[in-house]
Protein backbone atom coordinates (compact mmCIF):
# COMPACT_ATOMS: atom_id res chain seq x y z
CA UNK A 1 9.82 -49.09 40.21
CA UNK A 2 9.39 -47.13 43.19
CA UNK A 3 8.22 -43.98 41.11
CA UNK A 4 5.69 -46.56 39.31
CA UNK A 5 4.28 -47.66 43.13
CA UNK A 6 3.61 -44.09 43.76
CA UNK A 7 2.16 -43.43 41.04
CA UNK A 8 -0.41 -46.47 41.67
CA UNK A 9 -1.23 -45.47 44.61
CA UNK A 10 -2.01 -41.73 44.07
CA UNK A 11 -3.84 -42.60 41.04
CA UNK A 12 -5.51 -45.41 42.58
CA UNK A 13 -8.93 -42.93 44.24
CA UNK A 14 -9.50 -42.13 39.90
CA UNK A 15 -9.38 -45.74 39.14
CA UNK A 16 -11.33 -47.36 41.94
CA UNK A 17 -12.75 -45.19 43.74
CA UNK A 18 -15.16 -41.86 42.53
CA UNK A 19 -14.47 -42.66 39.16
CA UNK A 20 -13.48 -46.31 38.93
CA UNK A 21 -17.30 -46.92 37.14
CA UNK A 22 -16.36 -45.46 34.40
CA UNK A 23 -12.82 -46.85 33.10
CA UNK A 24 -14.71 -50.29 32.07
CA UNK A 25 -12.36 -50.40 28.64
CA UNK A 26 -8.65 -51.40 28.88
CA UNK A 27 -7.41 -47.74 28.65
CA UNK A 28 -6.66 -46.74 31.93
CA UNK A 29 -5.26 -44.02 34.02
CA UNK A 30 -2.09 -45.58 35.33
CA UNK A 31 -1.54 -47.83 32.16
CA UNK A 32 -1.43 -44.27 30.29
CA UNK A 33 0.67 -42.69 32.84
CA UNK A 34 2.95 -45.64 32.62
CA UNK A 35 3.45 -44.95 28.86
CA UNK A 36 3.98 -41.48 28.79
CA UNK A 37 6.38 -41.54 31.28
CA UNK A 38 8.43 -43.90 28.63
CA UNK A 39 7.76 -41.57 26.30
CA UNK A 40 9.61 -39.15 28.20
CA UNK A 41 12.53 -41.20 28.80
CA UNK A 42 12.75 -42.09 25.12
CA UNK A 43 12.78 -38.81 23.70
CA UNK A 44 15.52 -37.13 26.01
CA UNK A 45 17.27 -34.18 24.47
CA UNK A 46 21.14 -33.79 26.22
CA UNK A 47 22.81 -30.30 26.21
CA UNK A 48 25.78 -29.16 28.01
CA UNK A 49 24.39 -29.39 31.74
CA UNK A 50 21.02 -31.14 31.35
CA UNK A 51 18.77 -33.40 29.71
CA UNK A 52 15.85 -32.40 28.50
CA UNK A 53 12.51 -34.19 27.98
CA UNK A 54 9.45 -33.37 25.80
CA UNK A 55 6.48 -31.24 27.75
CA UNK A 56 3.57 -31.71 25.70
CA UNK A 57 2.11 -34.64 24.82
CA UNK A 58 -1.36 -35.63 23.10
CA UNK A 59 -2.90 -38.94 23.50
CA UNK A 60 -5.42 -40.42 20.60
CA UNK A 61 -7.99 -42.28 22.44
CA UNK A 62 -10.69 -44.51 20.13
CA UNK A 63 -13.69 -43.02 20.17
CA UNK A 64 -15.30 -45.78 22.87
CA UNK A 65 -12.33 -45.24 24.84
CA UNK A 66 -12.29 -41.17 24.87
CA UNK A 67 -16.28 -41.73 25.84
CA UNK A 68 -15.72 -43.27 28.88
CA UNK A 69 -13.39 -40.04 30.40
CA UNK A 70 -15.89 -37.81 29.80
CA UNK A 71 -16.62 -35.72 32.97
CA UNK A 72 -13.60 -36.64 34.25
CA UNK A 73 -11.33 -36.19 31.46
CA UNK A 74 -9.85 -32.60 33.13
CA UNK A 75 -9.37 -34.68 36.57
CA UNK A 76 -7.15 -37.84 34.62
CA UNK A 77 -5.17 -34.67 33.08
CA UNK A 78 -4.21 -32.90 35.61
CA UNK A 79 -3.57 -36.22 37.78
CA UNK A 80 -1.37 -37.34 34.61
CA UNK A 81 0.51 -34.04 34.39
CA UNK A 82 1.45 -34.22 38.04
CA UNK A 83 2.78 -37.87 37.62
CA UNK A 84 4.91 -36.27 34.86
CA UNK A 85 6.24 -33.66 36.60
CA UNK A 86 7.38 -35.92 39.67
CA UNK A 87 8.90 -38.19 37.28
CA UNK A 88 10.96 -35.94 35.41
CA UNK A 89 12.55 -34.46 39.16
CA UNK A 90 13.25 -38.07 40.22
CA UNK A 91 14.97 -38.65 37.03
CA UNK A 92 16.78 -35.47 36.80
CA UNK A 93 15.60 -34.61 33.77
CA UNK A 94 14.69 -30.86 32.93
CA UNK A 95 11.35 -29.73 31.76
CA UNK A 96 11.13 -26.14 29.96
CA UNK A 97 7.72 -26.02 30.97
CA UNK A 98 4.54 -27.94 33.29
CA UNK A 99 3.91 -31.01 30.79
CA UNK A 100 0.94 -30.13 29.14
CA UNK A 101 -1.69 -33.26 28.22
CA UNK A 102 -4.03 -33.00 25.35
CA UNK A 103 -6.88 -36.06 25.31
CA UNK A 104 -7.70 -36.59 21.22
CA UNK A 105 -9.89 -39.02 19.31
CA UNK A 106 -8.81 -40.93 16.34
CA UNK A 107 -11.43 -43.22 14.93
CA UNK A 108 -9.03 -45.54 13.38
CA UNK A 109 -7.86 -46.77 17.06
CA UNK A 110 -9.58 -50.06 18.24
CA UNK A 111 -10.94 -50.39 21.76
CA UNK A 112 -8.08 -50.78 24.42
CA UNK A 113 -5.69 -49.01 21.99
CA UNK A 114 -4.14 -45.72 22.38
CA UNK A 115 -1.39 -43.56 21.14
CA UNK A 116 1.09 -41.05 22.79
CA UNK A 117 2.61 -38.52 20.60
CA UNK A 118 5.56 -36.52 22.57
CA UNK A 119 6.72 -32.98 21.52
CA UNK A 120 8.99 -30.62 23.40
CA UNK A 121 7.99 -26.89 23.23
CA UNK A 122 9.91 -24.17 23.59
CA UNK A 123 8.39 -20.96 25.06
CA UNK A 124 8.38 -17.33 23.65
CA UNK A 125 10.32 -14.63 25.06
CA UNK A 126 7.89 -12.31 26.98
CA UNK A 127 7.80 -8.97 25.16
CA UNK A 128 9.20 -5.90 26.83
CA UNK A 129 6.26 -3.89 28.33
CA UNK A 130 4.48 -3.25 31.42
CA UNK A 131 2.99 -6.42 30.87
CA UNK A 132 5.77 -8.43 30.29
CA UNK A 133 6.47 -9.61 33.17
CA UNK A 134 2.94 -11.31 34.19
CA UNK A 135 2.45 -12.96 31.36
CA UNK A 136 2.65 -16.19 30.32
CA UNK A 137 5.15 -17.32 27.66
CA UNK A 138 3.57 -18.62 24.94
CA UNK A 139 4.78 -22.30 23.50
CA UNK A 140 6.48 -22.84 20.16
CA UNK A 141 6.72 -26.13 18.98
CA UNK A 142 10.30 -27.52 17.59
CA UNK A 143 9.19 -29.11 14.33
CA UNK A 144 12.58 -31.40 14.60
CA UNK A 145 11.09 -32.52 17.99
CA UNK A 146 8.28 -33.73 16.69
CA UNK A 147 8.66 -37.18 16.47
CA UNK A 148 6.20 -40.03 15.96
CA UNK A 149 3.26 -41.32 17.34
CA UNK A 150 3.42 -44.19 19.27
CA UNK A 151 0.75 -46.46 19.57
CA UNK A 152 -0.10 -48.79 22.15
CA UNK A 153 -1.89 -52.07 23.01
CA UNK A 154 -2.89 -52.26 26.94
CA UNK A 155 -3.82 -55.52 27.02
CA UNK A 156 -1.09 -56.91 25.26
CA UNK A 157 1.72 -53.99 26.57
CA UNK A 158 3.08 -54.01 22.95
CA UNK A 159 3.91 -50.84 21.06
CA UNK A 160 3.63 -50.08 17.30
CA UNK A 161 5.42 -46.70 15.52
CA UNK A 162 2.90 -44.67 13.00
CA UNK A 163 3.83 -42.28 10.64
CA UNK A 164 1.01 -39.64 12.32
CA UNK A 165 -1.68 -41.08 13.54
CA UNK A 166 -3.28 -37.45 13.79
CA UNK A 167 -2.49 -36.73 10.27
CA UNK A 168 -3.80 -39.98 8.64
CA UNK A 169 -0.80 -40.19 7.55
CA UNK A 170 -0.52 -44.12 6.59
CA UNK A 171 -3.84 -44.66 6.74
CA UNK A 172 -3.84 -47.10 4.06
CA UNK A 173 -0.89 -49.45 5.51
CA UNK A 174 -1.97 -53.05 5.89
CA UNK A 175 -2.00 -54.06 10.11
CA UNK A 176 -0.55 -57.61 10.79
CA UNK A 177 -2.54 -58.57 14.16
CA UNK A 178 -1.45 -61.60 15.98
CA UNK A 179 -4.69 -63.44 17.82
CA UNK A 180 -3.73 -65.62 20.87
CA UNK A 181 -6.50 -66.62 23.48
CA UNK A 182 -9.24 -65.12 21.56
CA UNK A 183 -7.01 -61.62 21.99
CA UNK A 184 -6.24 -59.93 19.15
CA UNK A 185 -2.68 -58.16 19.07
CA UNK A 186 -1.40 -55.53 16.55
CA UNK A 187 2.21 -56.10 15.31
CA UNK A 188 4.16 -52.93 15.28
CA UNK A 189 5.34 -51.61 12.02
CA UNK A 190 8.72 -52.31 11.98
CA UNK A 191 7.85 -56.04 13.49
CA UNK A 192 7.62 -57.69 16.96
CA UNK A 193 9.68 -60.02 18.91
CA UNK A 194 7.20 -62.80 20.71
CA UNK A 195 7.90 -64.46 24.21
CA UNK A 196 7.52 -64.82 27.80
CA UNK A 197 9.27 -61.95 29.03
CA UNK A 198 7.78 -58.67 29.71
CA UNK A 199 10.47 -56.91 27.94
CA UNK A 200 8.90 -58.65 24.39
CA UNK A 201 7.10 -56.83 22.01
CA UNK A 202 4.13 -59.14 22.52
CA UNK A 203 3.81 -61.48 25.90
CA UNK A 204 2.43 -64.83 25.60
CA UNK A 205 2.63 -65.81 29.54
CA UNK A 206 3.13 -69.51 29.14
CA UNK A 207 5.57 -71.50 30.76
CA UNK A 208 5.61 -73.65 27.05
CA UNK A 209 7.10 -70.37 25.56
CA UNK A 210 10.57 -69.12 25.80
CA UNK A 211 11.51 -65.56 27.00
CA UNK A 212 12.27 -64.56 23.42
CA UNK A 213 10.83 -67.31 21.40
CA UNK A 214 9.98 -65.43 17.80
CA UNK A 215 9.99 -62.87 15.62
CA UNK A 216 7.47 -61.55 13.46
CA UNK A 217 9.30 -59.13 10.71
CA UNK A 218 8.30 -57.30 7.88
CA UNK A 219 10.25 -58.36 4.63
CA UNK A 220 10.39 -57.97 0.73
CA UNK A 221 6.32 -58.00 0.11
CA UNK A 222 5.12 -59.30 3.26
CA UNK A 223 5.71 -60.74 6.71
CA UNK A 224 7.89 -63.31 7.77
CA UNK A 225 8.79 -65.10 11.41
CA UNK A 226 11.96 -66.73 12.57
CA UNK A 227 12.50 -68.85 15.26
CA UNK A 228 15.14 -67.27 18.25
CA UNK A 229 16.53 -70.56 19.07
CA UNK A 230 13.50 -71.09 21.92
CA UNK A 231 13.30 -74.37 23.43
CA UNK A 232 10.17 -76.01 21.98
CA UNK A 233 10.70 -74.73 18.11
CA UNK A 234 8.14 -72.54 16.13
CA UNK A 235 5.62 -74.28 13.66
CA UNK A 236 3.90 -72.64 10.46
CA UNK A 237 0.31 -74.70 9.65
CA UNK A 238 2.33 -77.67 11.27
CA UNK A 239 5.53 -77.47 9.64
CA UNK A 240 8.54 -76.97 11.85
CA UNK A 241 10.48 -73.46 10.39
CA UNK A 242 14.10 -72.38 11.53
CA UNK A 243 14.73 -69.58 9.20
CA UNK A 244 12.87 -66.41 8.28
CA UNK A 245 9.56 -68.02 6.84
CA UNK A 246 7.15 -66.56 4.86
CA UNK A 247 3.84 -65.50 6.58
CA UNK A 248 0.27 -65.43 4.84
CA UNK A 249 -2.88 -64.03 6.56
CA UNK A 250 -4.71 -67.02 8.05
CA UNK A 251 -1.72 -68.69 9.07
CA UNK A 252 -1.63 -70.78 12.03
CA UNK A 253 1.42 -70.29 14.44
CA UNK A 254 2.84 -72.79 17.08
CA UNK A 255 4.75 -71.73 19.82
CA UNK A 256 5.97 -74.54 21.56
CA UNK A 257 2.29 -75.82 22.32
CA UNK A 258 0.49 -72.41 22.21
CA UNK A 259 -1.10 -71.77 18.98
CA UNK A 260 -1.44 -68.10 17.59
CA UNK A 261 -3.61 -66.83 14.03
CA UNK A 262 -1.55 -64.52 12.11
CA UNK A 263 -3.92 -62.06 9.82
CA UNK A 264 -3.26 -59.32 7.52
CA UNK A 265 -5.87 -56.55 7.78
């Protein structure tokens, strides 16, 4: 937590200050920096002696989103890379190169939504030559590295696994969005656990709600939710469920007394 506080605060002049007019969307500098430093972490590499961590990464902005850095999109980069590179020498973790941040569009990204897609790069041998020796290695990427595209939620700190978002790959897969408060929430792929705690898939702060109240699964042709043995039960259109339950898009969900839309999109 301490590297997250430091980050904060040396971020904090790009958010509030010179620059603070123009991040009005959810998608902001330290809620990105706070992402791809777990992208880091989750996509360490161990070898004999170290660990190694990916040290290129692109982030797909919606196109409102990616409007609102420009002018300042080199500044948030640079400021982003930095964070990275602290990170990784707190954690110990090796980095074959200065992480190197790409800012992309993707159209089919919402407002407040953005994804992180981590790759680690291996550099070139310089060739032998009177040159060799000033310049730079050039990158080659590690196709086996390449992993997936995460993409994330800010206001709902939830994460959902695409095939590519960059691709449009899976462009045609059907989103299950969960709307509570008027907010509406994507459910990842692979499905999302609902609750109080921070450590959920999808936060509902309510005291009514227990830490890990529900989950939201994908199953034969559609979705389904089960109840986690929370306190106050889970209801389906007023019907108290215990087991996996079939999910339709309208649906209204009740979590103890907090009631949530599910809809297929």
């Amino acid at each position: 937590m301490s590297v997250l506080r430091s980050l904060e605060e040396k971020i904090a002049g790009l958010v509030e200050g010179t620059f603070g007019r123009v991040f009005r969307s959810e998608v902001r500098p330290v809620e990105l920096a706070r992402k791809l430093a777990k992208e880091m972490d989750e996509h360490r590499t161990v070898s004999v002696s170290r660990t190694y961590v990916p040290n290129e990464y692109v982030v797909w902005l919606s196109t409102q989103d990616r409007e609102r850095y420009e002018g300042v999109e080199q500044s948030v980069i640079d400021e982003l890379g930095a964070y990275l590179l602290e990170h990784a020498r707190r954690e110990r973790l090796a980095l074959v190169s200065r992480p190197q941040i790409e800012f992309r569009t993707d159209d089919r990204l919402s407002l407040g939504e953005f994804g992180i897609q981590a790759r680690l790069i291996e550099p070139h041998e310089p060739s032998a030559g009177p040159a060799a020796a000033s310049a730079p290695a050039q990158p080659e990427a590690r196709p086996a590295d390449m992993g997936h595209t995460m993409v994330y939620s800010t206001s709902a700190r939830h994460q959902a696994a695409l095939e590519d978002v960059g691709s449009g790959t899976g462009a045609a897969r059907r989103r299950a969005i969960v709307v509570v408060d008027g907010k509406r929430l994507l459910v990842p792929p692979g499905g999302a656990v609902i609750g109080r705690s921070r450590e959920c898939d999808i936060v509902v702060d309510d005291s009514n709600v227990s830490r890990r109240h529900a989950e939201i699964s994908p199953g034969g042709q559609g979705w389904r939710i089960q109840d986690l043995g929370s306190t106050n039960g889970v209801r389906v259109n007023g019907r108290q469920v215990d087991g996996p339950h079939p999910l339709e898009s309208g649906d209204r969900l009740e979590l103890g007394t907090v009631s949530v839309t599910f809809e297929v999109e």
